[in-house]
N, C-alpha and C. Protein backbone atom coordinates (compact mmCIF):
# COMPACT_ATOMS: atom_id res chain seq x y z
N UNK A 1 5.43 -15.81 -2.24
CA UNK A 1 4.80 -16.12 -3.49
C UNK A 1 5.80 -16.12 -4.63
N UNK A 2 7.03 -15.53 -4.56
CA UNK A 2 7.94 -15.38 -5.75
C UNK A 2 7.33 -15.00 -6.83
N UNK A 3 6.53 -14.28 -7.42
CA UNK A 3 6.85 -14.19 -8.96
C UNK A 3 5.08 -13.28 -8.90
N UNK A 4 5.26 -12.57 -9.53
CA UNK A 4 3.95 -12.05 -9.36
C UNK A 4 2.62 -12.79 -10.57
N UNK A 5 1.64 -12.93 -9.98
CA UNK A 5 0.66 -13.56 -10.63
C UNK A 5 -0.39 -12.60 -12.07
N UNK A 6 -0.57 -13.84 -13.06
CA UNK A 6 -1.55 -12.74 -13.67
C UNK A 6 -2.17 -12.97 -13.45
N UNK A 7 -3.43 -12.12 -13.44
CA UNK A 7 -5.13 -11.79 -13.51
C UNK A 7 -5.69 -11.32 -14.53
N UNK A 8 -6.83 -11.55 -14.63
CA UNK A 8 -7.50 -11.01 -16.16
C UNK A 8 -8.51 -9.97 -15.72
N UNK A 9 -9.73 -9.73 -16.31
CA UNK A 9 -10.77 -9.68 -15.87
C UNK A 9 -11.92 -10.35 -15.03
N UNK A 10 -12.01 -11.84 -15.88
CA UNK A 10 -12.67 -12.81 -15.34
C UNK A 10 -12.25 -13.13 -14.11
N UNK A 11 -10.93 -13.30 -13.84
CA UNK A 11 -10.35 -13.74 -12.38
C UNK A 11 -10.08 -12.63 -11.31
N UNK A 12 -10.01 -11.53 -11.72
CA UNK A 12 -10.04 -10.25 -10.75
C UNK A 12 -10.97 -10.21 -9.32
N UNK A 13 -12.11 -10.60 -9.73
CA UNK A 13 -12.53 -10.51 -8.23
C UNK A 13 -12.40 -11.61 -7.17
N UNK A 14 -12.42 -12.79 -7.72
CA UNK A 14 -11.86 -13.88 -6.87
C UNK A 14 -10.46 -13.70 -6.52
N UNK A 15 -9.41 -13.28 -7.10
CA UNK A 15 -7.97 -13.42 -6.96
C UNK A 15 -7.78 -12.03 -6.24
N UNK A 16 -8.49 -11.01 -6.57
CA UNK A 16 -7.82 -9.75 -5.81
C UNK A 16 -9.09 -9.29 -4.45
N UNK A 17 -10.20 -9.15 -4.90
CA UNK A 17 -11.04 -8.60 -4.37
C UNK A 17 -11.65 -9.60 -3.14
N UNK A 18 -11.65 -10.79 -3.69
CA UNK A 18 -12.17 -11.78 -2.33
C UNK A 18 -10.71 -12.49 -1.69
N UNK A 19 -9.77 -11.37 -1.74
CA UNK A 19 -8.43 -12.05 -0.91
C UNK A 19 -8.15 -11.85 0.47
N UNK A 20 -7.79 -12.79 1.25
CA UNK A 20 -7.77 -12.37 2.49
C UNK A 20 -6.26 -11.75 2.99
N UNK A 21 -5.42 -11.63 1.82
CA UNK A 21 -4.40 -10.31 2.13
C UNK A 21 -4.36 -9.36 1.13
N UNK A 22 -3.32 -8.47 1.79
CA UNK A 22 -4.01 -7.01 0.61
C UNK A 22 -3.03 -7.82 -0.66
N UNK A 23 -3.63 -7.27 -1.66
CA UNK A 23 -2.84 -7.29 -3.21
C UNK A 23 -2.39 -6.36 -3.64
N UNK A 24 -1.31 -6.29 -4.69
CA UNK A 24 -0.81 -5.03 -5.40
C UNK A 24 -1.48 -4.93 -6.84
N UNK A 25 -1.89 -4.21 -7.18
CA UNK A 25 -1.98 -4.76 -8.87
C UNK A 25 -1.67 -3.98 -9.70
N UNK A 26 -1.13 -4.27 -10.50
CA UNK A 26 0.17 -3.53 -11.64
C UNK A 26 -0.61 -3.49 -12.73
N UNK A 27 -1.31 -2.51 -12.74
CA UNK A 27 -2.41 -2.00 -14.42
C UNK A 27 -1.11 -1.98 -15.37
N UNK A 28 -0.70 -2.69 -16.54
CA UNK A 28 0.35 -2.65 -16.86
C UNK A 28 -0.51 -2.72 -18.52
N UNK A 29 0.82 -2.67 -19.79
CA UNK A 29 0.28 -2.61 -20.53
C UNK A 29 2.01 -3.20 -21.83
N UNK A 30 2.07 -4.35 -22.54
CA UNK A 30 3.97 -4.54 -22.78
C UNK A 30 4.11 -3.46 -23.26
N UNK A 31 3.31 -2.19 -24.82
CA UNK A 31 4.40 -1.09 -25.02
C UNK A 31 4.49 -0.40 -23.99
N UNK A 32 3.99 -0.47 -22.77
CA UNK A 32 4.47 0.79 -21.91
C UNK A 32 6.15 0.71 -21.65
N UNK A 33 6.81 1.39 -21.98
CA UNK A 33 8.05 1.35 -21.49
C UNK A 33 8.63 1.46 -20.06
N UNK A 34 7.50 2.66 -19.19
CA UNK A 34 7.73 2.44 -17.65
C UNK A 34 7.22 1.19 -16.85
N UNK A 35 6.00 0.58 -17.50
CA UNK A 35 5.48 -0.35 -17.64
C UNK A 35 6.85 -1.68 -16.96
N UNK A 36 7.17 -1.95 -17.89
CA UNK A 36 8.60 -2.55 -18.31
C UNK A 36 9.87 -2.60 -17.06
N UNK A 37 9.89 -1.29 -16.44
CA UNK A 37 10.59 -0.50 -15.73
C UNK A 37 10.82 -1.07 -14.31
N UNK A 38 8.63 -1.20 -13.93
CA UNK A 38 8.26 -1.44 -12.80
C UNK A 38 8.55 -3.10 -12.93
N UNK A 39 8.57 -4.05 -13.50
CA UNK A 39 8.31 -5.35 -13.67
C UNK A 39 9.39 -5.71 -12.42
N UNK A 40 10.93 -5.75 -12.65
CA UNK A 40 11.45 -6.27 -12.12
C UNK A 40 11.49 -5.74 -10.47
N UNK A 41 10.98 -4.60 -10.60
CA UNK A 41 10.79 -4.31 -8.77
C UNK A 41 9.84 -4.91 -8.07
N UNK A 42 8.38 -4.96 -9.03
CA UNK A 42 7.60 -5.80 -8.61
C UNK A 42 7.96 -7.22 -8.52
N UNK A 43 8.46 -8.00 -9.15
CA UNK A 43 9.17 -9.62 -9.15
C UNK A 43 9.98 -9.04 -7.77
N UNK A 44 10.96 -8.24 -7.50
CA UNK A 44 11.14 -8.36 -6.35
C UNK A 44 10.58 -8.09 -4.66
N UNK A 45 9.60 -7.41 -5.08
CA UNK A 45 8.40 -7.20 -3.78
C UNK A 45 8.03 -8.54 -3.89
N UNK A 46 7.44 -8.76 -4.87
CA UNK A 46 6.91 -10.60 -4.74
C UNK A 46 7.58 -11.67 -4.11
N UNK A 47 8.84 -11.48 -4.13
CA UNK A 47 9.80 -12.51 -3.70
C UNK A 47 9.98 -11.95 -2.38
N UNK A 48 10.25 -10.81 -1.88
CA UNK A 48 10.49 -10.64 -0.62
C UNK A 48 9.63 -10.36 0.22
N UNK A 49 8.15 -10.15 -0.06
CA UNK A 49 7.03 -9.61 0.77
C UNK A 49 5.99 -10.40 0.02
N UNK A 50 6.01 -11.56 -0.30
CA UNK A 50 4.97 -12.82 -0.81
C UNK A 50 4.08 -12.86 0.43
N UNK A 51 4.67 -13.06 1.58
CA UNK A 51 3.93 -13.55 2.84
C UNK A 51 3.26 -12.68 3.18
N UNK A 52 3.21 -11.26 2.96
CA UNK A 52 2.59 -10.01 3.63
C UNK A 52 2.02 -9.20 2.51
N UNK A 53 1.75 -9.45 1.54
CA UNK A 53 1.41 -8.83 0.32
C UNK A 53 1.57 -9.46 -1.09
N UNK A 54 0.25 -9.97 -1.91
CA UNK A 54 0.30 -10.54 -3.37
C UNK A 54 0.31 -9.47 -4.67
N UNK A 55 1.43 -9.82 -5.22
CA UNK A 55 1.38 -8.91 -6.25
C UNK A 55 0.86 -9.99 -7.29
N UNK A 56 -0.05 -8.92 -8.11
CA UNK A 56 -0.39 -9.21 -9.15
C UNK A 56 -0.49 -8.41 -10.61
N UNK A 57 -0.69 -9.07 -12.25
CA UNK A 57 -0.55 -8.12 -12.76
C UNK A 57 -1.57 -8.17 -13.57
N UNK A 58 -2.30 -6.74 -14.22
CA UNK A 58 -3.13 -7.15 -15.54
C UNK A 58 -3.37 -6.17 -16.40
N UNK A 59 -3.18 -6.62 -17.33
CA UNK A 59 -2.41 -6.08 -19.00
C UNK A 59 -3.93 -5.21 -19.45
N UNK A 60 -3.84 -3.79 -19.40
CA UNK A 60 -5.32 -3.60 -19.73
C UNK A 60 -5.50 -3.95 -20.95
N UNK A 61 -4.84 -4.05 -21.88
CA UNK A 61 -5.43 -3.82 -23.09
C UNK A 61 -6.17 -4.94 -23.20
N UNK A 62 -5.67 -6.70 -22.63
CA UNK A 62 -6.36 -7.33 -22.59
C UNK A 62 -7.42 -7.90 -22.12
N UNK A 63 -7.52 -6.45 -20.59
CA UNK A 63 -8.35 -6.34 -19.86
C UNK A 63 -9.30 -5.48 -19.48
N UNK A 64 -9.80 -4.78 -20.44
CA UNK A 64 -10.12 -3.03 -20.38
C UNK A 64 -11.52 -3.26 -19.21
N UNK A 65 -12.28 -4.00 -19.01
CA UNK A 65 -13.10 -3.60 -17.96
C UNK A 65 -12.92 -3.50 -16.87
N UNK A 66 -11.86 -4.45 -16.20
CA UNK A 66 -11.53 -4.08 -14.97
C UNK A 66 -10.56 -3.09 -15.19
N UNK A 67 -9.67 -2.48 -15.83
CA UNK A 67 -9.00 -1.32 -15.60
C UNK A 67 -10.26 0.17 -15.90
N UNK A 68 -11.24 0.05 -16.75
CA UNK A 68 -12.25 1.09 -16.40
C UNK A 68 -12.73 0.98 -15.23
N UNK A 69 -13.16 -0.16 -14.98
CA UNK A 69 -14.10 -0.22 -13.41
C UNK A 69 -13.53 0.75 -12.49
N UNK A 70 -11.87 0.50 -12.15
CA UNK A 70 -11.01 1.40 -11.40
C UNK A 70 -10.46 2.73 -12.07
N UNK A 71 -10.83 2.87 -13.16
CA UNK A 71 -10.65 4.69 -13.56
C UNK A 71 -8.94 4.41 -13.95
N UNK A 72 -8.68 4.07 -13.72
CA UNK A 72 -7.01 3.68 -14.88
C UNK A 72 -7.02 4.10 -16.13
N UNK A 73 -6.07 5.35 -15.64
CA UNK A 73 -6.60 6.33 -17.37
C UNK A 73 -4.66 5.98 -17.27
N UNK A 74 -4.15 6.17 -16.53
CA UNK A 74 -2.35 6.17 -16.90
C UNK A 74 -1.65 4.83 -16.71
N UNK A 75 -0.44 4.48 -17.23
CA UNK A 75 -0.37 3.45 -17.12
C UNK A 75 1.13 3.17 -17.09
N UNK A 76 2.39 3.12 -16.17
CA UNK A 76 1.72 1.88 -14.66
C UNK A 76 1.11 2.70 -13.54
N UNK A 77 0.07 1.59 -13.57
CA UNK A 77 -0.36 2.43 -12.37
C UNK A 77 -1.10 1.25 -11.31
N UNK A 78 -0.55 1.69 -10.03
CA UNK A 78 -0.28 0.11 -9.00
C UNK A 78 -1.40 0.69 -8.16
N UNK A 79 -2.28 -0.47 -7.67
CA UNK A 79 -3.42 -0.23 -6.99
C UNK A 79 -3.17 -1.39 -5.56
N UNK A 80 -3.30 -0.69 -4.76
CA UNK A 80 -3.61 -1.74 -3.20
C UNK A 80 -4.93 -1.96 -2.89
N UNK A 81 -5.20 -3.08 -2.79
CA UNK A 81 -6.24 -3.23 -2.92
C UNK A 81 -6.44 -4.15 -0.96
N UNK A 82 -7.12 -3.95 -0.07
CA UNK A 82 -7.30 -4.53 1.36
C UNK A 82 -8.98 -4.78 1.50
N UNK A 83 -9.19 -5.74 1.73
CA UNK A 83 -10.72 -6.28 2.30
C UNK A 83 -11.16 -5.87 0.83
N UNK A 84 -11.02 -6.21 -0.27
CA UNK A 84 -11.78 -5.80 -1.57
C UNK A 84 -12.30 -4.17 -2.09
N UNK A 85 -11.81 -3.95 -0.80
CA UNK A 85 -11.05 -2.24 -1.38
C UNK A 85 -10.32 -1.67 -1.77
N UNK A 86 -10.02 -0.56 -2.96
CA UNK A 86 -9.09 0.48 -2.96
C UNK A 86 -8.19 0.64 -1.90
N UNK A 87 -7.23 0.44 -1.44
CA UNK A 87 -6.37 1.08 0.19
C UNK A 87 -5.61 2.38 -0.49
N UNK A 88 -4.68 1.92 -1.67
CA UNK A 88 -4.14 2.99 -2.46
C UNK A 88 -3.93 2.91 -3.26
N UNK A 89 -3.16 4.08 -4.05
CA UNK A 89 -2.59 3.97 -5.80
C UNK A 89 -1.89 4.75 -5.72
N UNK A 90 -0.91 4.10 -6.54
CA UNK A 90 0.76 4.51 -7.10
C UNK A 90 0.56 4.44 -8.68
N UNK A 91 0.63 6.03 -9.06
CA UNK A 91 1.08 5.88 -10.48
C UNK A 91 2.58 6.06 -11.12
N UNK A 92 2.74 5.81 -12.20
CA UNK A 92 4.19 5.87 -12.49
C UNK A 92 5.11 4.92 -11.68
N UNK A 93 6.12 4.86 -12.67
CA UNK A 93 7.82 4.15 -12.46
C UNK A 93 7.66 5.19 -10.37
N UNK A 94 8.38 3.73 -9.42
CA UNK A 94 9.34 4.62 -8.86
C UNK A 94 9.79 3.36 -8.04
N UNK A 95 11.05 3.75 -7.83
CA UNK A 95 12.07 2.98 -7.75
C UNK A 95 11.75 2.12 -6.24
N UNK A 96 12.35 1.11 -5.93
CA UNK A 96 12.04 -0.14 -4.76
C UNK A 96 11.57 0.70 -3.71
N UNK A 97 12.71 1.50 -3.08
CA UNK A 97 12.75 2.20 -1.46
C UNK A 97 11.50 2.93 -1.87
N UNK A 98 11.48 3.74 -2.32
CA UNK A 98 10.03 4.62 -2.68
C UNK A 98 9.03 4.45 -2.72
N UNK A 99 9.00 3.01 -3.49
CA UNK A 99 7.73 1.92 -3.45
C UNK A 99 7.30 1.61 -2.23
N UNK A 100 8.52 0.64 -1.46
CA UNK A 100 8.22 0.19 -0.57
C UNK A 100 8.07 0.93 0.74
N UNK A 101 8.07 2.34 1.10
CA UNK A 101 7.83 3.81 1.54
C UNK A 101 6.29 3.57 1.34
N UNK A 102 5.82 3.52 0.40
CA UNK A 102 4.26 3.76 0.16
C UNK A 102 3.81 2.29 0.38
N UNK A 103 4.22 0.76 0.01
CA UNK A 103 3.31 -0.23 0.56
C UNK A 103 3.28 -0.49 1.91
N UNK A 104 4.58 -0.39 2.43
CA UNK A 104 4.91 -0.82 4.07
C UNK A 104 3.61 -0.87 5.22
N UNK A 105 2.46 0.86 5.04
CA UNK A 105 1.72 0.45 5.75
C UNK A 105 0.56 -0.30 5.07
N UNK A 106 0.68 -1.01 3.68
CA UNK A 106 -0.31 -2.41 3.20
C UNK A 106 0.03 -3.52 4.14
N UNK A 107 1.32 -3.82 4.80
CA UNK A 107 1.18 -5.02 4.34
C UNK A 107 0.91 -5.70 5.93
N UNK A 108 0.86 -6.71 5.60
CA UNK A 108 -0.24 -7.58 6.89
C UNK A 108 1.20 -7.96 7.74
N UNK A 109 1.06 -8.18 8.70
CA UNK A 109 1.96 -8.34 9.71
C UNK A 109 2.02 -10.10 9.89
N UNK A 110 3.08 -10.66 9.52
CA UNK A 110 2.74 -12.27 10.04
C UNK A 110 3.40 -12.47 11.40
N UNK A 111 4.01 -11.76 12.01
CA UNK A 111 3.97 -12.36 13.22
C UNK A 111 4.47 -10.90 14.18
N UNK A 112 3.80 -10.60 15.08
CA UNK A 112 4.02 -9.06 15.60
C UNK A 112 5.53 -9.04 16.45
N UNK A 113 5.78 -8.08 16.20
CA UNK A 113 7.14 -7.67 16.80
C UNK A 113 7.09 -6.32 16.91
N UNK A 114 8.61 -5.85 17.31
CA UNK A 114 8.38 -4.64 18.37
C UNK A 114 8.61 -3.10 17.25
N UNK A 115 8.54 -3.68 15.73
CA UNK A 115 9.04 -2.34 15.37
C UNK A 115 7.17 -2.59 14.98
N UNK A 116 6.38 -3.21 14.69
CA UNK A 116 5.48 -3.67 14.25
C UNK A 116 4.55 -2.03 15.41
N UNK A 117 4.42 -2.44 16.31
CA UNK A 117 3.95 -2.11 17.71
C UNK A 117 4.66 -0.22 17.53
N UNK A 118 5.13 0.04 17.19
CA UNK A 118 5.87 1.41 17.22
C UNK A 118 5.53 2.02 16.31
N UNK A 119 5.36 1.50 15.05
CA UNK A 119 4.81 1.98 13.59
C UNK A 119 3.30 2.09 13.99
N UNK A 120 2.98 1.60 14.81
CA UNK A 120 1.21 1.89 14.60
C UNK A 120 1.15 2.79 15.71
N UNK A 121 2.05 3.30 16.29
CA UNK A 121 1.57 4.48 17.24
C UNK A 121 2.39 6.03 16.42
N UNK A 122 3.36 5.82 15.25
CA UNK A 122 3.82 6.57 15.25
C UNK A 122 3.41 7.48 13.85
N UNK A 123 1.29 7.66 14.02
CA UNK A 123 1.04 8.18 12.77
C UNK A 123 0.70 9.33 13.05
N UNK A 124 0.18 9.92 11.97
CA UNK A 124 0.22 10.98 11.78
C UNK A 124 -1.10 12.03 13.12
N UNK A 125 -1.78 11.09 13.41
CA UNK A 125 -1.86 11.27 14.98
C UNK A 125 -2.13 11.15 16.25
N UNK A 126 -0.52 10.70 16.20
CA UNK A 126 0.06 10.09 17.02
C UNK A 126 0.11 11.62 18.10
N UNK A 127 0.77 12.93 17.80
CA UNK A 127 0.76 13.51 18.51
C UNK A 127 -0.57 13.92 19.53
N UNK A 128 -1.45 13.84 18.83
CA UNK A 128 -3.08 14.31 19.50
C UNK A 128 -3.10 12.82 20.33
N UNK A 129 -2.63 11.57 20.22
CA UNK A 129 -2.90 11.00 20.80
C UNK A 129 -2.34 10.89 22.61
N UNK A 130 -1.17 11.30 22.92
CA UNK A 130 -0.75 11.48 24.47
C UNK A 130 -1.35 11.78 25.23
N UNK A 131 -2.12 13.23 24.90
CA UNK A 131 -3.05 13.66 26.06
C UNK A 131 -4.31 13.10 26.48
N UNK A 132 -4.89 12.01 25.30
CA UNK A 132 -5.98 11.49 25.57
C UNK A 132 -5.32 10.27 26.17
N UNK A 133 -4.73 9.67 26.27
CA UNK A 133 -4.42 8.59 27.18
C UNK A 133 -3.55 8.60 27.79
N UNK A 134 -2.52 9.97 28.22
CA UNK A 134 -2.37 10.33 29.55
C UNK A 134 -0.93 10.44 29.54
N UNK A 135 -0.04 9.51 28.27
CA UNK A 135 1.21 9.36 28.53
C UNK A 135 1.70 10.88 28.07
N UNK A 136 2.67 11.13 28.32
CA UNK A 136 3.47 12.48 28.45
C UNK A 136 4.93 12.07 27.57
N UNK A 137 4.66 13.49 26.70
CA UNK A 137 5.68 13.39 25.43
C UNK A 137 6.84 14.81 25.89
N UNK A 138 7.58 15.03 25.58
CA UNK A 138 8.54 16.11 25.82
C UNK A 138 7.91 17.13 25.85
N UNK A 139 6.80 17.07 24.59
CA UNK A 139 6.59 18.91 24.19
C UNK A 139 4.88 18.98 24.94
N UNK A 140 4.31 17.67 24.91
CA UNK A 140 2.82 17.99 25.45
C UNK A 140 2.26 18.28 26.71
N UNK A 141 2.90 17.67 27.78
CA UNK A 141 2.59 18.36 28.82
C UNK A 141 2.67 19.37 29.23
N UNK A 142 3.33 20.46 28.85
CA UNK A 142 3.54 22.24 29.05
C UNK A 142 2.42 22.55 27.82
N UNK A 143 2.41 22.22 26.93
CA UNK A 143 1.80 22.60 25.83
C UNK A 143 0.47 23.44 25.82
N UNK A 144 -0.45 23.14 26.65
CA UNK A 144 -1.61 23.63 27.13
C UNK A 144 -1.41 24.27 27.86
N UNK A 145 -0.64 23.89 29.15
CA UNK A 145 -0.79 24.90 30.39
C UNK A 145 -0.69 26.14 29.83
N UNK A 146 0.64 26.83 29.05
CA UNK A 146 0.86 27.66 28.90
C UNK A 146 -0.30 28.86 28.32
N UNK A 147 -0.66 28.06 27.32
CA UNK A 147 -1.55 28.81 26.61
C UNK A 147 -3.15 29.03 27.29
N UNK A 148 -3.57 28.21 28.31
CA UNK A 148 -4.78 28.34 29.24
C UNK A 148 -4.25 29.50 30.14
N UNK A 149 -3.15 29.39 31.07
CA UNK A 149 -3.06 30.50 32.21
C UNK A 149 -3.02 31.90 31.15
N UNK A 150 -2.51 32.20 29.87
CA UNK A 150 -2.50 33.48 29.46
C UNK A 150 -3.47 33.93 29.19
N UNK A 151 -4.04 33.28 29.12
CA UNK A 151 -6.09 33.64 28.75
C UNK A 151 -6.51 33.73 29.93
């Protein structure tokens, strides 16, 4: 997509909410100075993750109902939005890697590959998951025994 898009109010639910990939949206505001901060990181998520994620932006002041609708009391403050839901929110300045730390699991996959396939087994649980489907991790197969025979 290169360049991140604006939205208003009026266009918010067609452009973000009835999208069929997730969006970013940058509650932004020009005196914000962090405001300002985030712009050019976002122009660069846009340019490099257009295909897997739309950023967009909208200026509350000129938009105050959709930034009440979503409770946007601080400002920047970046909302993911997936299937016309909330997914997450990022408030405040923070820098690309950090950012992109917190969108990575937004963004839609365009064509699957093998780190693709590894990231979705490697959450948070992931560990509870071995024993229910049988595969055997270093630490899980002793893991129980031990603690059943002492009882």
């Amino acid at each position: 997509m290169g360049k991140p898009q604006v939205v208003t109010d009026q266009s918010f639910e067609q452009e973000v909410l009835k999208s069929d990939t997730p969006v970013l949206v940058d509650f932004w505001a020009t005196w914000c100075g962090p405001c300002r901060m985030v712009g050019p990181v976002l122009e660069e998520v846009a340019s490099e993750q257009g295909d897997k994620i739309r950023v967009v932006k909208l200026d509350v002041d000129a938009n105050p109902i959709t930034a009440g609708r979503f409770g946007v009391r601080a400002i920047p403050t970046m909302i993911v939005f997936k299937n016309g839901r909330e997914a997450d929110r990022i408030v405040g300045y923070h820098p690309k890697p950090q950012l992109m730390t917190k969108l990575n699991p937004h963004l839609t996959m365009v064509a699957p590959s093998a780190s693709a396939s590894t990231s979705s087994t490697t959450t948070s649980s992931a560990p509870k998951a071995p024993p229910s489907n049988g595969s055997p991790t270093s630490s899980t197969p002793n893991a129980g025994v031990g603690v059943t025979k002492i009882h």
